[in-house]
PDB file of N, CA and C in Angstrom:
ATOM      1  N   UNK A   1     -20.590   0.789   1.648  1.00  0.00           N
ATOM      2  CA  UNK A   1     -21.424   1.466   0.692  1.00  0.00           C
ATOM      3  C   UNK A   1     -21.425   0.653  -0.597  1.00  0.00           C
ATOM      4  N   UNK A   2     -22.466   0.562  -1.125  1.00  0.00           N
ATOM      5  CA  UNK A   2     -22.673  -0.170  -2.512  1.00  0.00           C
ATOM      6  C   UNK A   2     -23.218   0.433  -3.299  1.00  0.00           C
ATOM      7  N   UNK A   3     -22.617   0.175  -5.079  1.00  0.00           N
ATOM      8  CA  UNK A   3     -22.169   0.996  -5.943  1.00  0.00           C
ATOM      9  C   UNK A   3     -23.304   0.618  -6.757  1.00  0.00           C
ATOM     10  N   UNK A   4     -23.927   1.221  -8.097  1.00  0.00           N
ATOM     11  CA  UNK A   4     -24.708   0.022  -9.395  1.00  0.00           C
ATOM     12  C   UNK A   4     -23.529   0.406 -10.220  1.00  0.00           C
ATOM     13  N   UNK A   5     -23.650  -0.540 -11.070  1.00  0.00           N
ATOM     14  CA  UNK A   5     -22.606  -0.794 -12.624  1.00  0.00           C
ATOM     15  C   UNK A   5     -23.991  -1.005 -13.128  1.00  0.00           C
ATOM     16  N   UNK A   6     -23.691  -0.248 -14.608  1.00  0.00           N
ATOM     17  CA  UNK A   6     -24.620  -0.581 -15.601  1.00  0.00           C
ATOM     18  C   UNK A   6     -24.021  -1.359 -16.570  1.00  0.00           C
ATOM     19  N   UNK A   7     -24.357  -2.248 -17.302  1.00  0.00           N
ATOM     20  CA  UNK A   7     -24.533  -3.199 -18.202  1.00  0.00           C
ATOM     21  C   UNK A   7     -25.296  -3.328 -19.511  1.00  0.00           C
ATOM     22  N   UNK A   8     -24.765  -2.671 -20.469  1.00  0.00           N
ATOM     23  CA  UNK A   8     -25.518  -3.050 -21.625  1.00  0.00           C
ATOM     24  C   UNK A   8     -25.709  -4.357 -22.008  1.00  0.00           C
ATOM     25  N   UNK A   9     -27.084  -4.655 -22.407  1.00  0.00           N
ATOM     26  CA  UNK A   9     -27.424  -6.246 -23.129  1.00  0.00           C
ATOM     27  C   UNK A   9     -28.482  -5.990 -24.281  1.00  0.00           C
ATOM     28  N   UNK A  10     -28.580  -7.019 -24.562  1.00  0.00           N
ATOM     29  CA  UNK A  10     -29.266  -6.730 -26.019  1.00  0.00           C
ATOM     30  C   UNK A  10     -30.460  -7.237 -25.282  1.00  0.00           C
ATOM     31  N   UNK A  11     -31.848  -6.177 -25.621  1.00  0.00           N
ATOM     32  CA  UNK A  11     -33.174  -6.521 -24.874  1.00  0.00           C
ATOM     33  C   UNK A  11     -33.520  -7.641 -24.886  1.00  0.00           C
ATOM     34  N   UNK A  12     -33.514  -8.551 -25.844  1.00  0.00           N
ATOM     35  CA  UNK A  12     -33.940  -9.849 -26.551  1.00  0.00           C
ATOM     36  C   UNK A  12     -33.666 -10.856 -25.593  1.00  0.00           C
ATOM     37  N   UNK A  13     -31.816 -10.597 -25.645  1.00  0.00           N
ATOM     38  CA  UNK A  13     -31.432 -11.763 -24.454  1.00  0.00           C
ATOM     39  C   UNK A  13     -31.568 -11.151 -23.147  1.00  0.00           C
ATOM     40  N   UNK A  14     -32.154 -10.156 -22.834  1.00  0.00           N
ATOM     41  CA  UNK A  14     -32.250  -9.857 -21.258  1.00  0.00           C
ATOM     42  C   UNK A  14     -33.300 -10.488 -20.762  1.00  0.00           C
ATOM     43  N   UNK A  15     -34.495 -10.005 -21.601  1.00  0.00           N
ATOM     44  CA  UNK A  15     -35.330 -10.710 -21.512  1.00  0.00           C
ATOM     45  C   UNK A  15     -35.859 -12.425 -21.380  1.00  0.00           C
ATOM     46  N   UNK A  16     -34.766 -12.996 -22.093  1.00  0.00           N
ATOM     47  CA  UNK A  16     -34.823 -14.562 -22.347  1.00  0.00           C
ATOM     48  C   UNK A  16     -33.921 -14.719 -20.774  1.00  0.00           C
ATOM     49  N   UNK A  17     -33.408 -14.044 -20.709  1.00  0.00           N
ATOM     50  CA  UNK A  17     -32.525 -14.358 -19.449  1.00  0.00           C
ATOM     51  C   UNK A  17     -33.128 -14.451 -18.364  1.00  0.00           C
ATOM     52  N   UNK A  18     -33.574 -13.614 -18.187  1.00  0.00           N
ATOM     53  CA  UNK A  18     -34.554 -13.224 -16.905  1.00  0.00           C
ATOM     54  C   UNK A  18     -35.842 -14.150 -16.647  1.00  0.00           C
ATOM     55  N   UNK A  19     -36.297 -14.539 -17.694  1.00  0.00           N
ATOM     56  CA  UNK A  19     -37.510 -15.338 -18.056  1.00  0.00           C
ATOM     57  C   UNK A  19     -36.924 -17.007 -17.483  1.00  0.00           C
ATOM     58  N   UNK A  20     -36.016 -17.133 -18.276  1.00  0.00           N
ATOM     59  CA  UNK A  20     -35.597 -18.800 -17.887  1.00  0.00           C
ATOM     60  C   UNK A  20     -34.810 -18.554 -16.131  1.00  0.00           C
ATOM     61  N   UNK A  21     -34.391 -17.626 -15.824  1.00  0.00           N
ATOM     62  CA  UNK A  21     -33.945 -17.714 -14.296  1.00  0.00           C
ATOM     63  C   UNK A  21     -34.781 -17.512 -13.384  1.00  0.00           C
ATOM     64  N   UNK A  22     -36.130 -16.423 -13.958  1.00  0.00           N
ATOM     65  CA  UNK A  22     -37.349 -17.040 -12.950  1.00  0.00           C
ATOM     66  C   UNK A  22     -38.022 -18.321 -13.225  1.00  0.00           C
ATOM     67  N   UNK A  23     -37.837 -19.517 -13.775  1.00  0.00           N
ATOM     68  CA  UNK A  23     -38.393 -20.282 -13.772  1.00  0.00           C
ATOM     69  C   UNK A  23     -37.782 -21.304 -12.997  1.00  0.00           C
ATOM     70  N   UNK A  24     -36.704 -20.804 -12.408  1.00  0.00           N
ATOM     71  CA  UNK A  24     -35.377 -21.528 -12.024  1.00  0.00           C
ATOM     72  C   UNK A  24     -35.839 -21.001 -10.359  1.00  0.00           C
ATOM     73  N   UNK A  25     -36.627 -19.729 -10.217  1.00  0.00           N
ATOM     74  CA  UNK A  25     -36.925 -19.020  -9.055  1.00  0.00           C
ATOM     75  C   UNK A  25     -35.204 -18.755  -8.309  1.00  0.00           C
ATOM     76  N   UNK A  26     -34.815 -17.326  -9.499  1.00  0.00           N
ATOM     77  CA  UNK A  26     -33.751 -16.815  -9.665  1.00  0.00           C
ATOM     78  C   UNK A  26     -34.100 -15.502 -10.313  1.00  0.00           C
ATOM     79  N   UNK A  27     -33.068 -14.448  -9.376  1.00  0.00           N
ATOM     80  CA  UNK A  27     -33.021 -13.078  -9.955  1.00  0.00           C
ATOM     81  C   UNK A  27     -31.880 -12.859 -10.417  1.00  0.00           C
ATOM     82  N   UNK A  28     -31.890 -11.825 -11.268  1.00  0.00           N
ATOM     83  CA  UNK A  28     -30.821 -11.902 -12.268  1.00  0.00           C
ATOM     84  C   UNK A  28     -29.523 -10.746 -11.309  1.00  0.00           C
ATOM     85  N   UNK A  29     -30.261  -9.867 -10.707  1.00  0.00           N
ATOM     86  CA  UNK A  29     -29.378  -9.099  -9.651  1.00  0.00           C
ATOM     87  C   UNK A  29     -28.621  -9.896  -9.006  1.00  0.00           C
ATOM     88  N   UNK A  30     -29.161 -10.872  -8.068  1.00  0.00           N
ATOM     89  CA  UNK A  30     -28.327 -11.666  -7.341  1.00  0.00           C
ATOM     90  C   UNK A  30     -27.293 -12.149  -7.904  1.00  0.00           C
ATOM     91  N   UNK A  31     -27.477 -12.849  -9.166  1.00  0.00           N
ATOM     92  CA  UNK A  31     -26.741 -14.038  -9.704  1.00  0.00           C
ATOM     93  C   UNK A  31     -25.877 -12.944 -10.100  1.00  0.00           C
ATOM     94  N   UNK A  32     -26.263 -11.731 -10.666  1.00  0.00           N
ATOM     95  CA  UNK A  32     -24.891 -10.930 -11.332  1.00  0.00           C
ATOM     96  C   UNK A  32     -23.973 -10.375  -9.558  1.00  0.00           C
ATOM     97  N   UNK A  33     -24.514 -10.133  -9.232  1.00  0.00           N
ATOM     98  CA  UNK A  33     -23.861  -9.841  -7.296  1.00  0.00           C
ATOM     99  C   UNK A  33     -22.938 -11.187  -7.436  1.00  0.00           C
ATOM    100  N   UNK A  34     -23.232 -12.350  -6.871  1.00  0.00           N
ATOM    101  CA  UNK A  34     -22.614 -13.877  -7.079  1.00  0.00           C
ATOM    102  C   UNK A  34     -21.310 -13.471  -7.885  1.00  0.00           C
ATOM    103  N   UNK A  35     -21.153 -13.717  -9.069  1.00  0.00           N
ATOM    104  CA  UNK A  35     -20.703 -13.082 -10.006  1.00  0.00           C
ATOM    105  C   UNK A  35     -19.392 -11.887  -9.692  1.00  0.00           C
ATOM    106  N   UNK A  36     -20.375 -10.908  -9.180  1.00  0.00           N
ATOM    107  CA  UNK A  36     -19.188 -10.045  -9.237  1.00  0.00           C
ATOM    108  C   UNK A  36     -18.187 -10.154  -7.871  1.00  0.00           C
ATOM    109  N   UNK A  37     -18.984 -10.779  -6.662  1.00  0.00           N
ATOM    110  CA  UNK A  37     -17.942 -11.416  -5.667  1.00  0.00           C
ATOM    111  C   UNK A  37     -16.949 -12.293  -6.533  1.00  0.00           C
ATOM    112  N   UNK A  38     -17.394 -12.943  -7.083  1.00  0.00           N
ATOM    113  CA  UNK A  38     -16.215 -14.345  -8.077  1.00  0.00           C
ATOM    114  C   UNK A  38     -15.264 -13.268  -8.288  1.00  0.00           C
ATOM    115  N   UNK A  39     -15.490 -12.402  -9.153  1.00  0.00           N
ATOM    116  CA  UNK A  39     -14.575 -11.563  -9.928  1.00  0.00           C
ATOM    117  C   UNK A  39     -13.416 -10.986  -8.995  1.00  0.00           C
ATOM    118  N   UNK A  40     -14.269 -10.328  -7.683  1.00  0.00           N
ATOM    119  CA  UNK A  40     -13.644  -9.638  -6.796  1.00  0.00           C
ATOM    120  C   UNK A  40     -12.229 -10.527  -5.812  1.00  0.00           C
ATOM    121  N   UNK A  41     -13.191 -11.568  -5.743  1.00  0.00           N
ATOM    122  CA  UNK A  41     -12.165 -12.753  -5.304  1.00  0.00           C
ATOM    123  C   UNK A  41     -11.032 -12.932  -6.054  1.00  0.00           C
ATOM    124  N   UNK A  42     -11.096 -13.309  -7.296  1.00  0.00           N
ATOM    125  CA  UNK A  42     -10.370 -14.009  -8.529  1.00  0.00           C
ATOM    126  C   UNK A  42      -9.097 -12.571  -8.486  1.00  0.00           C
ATOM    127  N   UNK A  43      -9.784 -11.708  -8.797  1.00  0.00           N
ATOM    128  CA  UNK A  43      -8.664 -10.665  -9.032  1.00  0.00           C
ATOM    129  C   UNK A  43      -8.313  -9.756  -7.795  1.00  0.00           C
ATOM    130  N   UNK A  44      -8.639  -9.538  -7.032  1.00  0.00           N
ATOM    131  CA  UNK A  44      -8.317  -8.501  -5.962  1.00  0.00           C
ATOM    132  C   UNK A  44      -7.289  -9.492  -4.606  1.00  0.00           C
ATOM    133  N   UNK A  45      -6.721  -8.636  -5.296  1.00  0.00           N
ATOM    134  CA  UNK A  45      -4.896  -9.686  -4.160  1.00  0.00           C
ATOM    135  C   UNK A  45      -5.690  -9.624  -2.613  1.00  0.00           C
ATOM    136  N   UNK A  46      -5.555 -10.708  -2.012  1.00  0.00           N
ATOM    137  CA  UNK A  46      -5.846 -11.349  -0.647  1.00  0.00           C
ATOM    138  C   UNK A  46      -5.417 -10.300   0.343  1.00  0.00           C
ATOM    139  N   UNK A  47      -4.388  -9.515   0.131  1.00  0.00           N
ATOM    140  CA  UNK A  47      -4.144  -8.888   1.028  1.00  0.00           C
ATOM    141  C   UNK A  47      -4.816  -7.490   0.989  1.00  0.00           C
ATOM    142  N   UNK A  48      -5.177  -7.021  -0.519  1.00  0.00           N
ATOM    143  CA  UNK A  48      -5.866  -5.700  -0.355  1.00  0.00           C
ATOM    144  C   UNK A  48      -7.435  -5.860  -0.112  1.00  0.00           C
ATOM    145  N   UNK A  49      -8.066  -7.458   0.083  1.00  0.00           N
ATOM    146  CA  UNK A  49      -8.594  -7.661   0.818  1.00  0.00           C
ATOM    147  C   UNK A  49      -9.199  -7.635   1.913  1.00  0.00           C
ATOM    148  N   UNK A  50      -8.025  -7.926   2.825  1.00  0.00           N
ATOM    149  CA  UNK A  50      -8.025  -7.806   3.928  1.00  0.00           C
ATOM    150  C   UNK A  50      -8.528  -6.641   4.431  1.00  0.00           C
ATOM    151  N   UNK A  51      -7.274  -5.821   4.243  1.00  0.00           N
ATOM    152  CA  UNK A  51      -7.126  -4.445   4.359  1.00  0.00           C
ATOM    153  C   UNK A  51      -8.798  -3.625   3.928  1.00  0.00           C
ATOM    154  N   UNK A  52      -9.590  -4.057   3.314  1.00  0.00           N
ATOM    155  CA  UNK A  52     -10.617  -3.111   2.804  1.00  0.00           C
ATOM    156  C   UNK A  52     -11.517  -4.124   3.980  1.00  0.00           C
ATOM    157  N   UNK A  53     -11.149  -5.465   4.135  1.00  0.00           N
ATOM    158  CA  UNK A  53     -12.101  -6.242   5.653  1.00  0.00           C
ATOM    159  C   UNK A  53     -12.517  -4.978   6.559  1.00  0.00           C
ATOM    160  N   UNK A  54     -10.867  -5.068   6.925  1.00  0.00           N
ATOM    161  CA  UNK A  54     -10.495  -4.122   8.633  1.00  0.00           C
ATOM    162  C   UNK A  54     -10.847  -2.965   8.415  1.00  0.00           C
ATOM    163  N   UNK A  55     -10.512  -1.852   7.141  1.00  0.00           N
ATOM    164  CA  UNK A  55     -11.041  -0.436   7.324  1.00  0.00           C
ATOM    165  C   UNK A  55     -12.637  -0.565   7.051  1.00  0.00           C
ATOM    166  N   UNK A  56     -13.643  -1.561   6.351  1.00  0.00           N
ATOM    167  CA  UNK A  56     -14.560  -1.633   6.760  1.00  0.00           C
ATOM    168  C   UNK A  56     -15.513  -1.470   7.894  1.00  0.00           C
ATOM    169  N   UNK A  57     -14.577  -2.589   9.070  1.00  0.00           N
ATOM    170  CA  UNK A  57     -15.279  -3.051  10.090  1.00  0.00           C
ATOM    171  C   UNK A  57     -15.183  -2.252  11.257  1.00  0.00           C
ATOM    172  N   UNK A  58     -14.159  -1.186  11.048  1.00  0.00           N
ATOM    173  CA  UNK A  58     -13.544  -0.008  11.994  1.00  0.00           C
ATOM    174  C   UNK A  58     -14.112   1.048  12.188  1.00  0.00           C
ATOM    175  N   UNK A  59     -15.005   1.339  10.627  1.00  0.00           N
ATOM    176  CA  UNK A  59     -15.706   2.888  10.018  1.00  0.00           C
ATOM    177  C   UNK A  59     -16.675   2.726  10.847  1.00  0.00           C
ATOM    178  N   UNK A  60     -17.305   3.185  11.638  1.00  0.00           N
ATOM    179  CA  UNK A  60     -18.918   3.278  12.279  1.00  0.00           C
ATOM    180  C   UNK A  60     -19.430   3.916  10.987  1.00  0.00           C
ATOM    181  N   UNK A  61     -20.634   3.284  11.065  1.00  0.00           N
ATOM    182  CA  UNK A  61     -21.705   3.565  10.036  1.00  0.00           C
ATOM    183  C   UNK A  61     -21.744   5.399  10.256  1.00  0.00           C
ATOM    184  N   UNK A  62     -22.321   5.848   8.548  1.00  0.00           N
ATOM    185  CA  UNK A  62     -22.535   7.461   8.862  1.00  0.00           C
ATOM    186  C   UNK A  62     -23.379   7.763   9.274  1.00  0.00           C
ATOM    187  N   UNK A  63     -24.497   6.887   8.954  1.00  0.00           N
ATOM    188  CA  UNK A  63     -25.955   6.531  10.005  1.00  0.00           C
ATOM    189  C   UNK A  63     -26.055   6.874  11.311  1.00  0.00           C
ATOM    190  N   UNK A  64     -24.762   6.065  12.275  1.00  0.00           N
ATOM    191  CA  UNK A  64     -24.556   6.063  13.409  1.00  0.00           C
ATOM    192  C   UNK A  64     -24.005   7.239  13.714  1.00  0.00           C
ATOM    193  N   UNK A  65     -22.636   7.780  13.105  1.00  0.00           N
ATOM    194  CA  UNK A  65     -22.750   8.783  13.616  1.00  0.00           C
ATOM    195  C   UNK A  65     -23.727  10.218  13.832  1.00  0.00           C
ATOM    196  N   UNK A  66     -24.541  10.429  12.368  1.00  0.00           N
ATOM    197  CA  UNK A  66     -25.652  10.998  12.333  1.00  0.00           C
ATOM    198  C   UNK A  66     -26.613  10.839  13.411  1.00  0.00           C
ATOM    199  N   UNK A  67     -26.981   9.844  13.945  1.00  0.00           N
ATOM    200  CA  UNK A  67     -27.706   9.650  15.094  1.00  0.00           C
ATOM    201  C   UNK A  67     -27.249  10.244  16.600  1.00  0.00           C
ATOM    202  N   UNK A  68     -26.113  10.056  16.436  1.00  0.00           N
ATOM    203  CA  UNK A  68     -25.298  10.252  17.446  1.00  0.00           C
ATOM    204  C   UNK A  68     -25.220  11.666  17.905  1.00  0.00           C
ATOM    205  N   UNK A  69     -24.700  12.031  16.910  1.00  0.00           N
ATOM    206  CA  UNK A  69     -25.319  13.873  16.803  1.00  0.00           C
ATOM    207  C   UNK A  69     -26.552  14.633  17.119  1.00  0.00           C
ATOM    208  N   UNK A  70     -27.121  14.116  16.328  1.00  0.00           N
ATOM    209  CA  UNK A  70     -28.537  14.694  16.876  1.00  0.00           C
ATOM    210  C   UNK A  70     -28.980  14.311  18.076  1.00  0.00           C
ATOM    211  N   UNK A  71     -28.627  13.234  18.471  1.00  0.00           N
ATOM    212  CA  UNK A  71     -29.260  13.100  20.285  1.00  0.00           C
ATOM    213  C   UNK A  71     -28.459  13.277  20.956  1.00  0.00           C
ATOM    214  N   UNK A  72     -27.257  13.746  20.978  1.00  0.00           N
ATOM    215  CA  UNK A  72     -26.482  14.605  21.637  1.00  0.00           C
ATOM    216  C   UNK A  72     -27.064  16.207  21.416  1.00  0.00           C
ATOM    217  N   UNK A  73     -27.281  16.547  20.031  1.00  0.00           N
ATOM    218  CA  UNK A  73     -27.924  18.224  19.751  1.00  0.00           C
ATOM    219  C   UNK A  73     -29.391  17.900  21.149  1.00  0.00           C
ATOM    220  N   UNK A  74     -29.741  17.228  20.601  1.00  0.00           N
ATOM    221  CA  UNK A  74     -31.221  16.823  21.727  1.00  0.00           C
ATOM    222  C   UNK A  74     -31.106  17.056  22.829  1.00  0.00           C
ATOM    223  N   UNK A  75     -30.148  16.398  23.840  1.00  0.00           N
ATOM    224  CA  UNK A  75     -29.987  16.517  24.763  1.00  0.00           C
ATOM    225  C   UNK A  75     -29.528  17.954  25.251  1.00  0.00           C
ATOM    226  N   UNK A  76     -28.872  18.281  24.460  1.00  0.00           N
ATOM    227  CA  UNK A  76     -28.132  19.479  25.010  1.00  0.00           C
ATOM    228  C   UNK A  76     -28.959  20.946  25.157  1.00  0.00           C
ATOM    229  N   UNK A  77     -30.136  20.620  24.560  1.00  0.00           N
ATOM    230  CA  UNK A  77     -31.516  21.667  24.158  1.00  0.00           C
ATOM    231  C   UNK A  77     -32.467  21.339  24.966  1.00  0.00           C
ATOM    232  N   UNK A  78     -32.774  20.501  25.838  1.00  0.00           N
ATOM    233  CA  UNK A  78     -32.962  19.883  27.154  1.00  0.00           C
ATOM    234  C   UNK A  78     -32.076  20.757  28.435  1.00  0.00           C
TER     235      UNK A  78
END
């Protein structure tokens, strides 16, 4: 699941920002994403890392289970 952080900037330079990184054919979302992986890397110990890898990759989507449900409800009304 992915979060927004808001960011205050001063309009002036958001604007100048945004302007010179599309000319670069660059969004400013991405590059701040980029960015906040660095951060996540830099500070988040390797091992609690990991650990958020594996309980990631373990969770079935809620999507999936939602689906799962209902065409099981489906079937069973059949």
């Amino acid at each position: 699941m992915k979060k927004s952080v808001t960011v205050s900037v001063d309009s002036e330079k958001l604007s100048a920002l945004e302007m010179y990184l599309g000319q670069k054919n660059m969004k400013l979302s991405e590059e701040l994403e980029k960015f906040a992986e660095q951060l996540y890397q830099k500070y988040v110990p390797s091992n609690v890392r990991e650990f958020i890898e594996l309980t990631a990759s373990k969770k079935p989507s809620r999507r999936t289970k939602l689906t799962a449900s209902v065409e099981s409800e489906n079937q069973s009304e059949q």
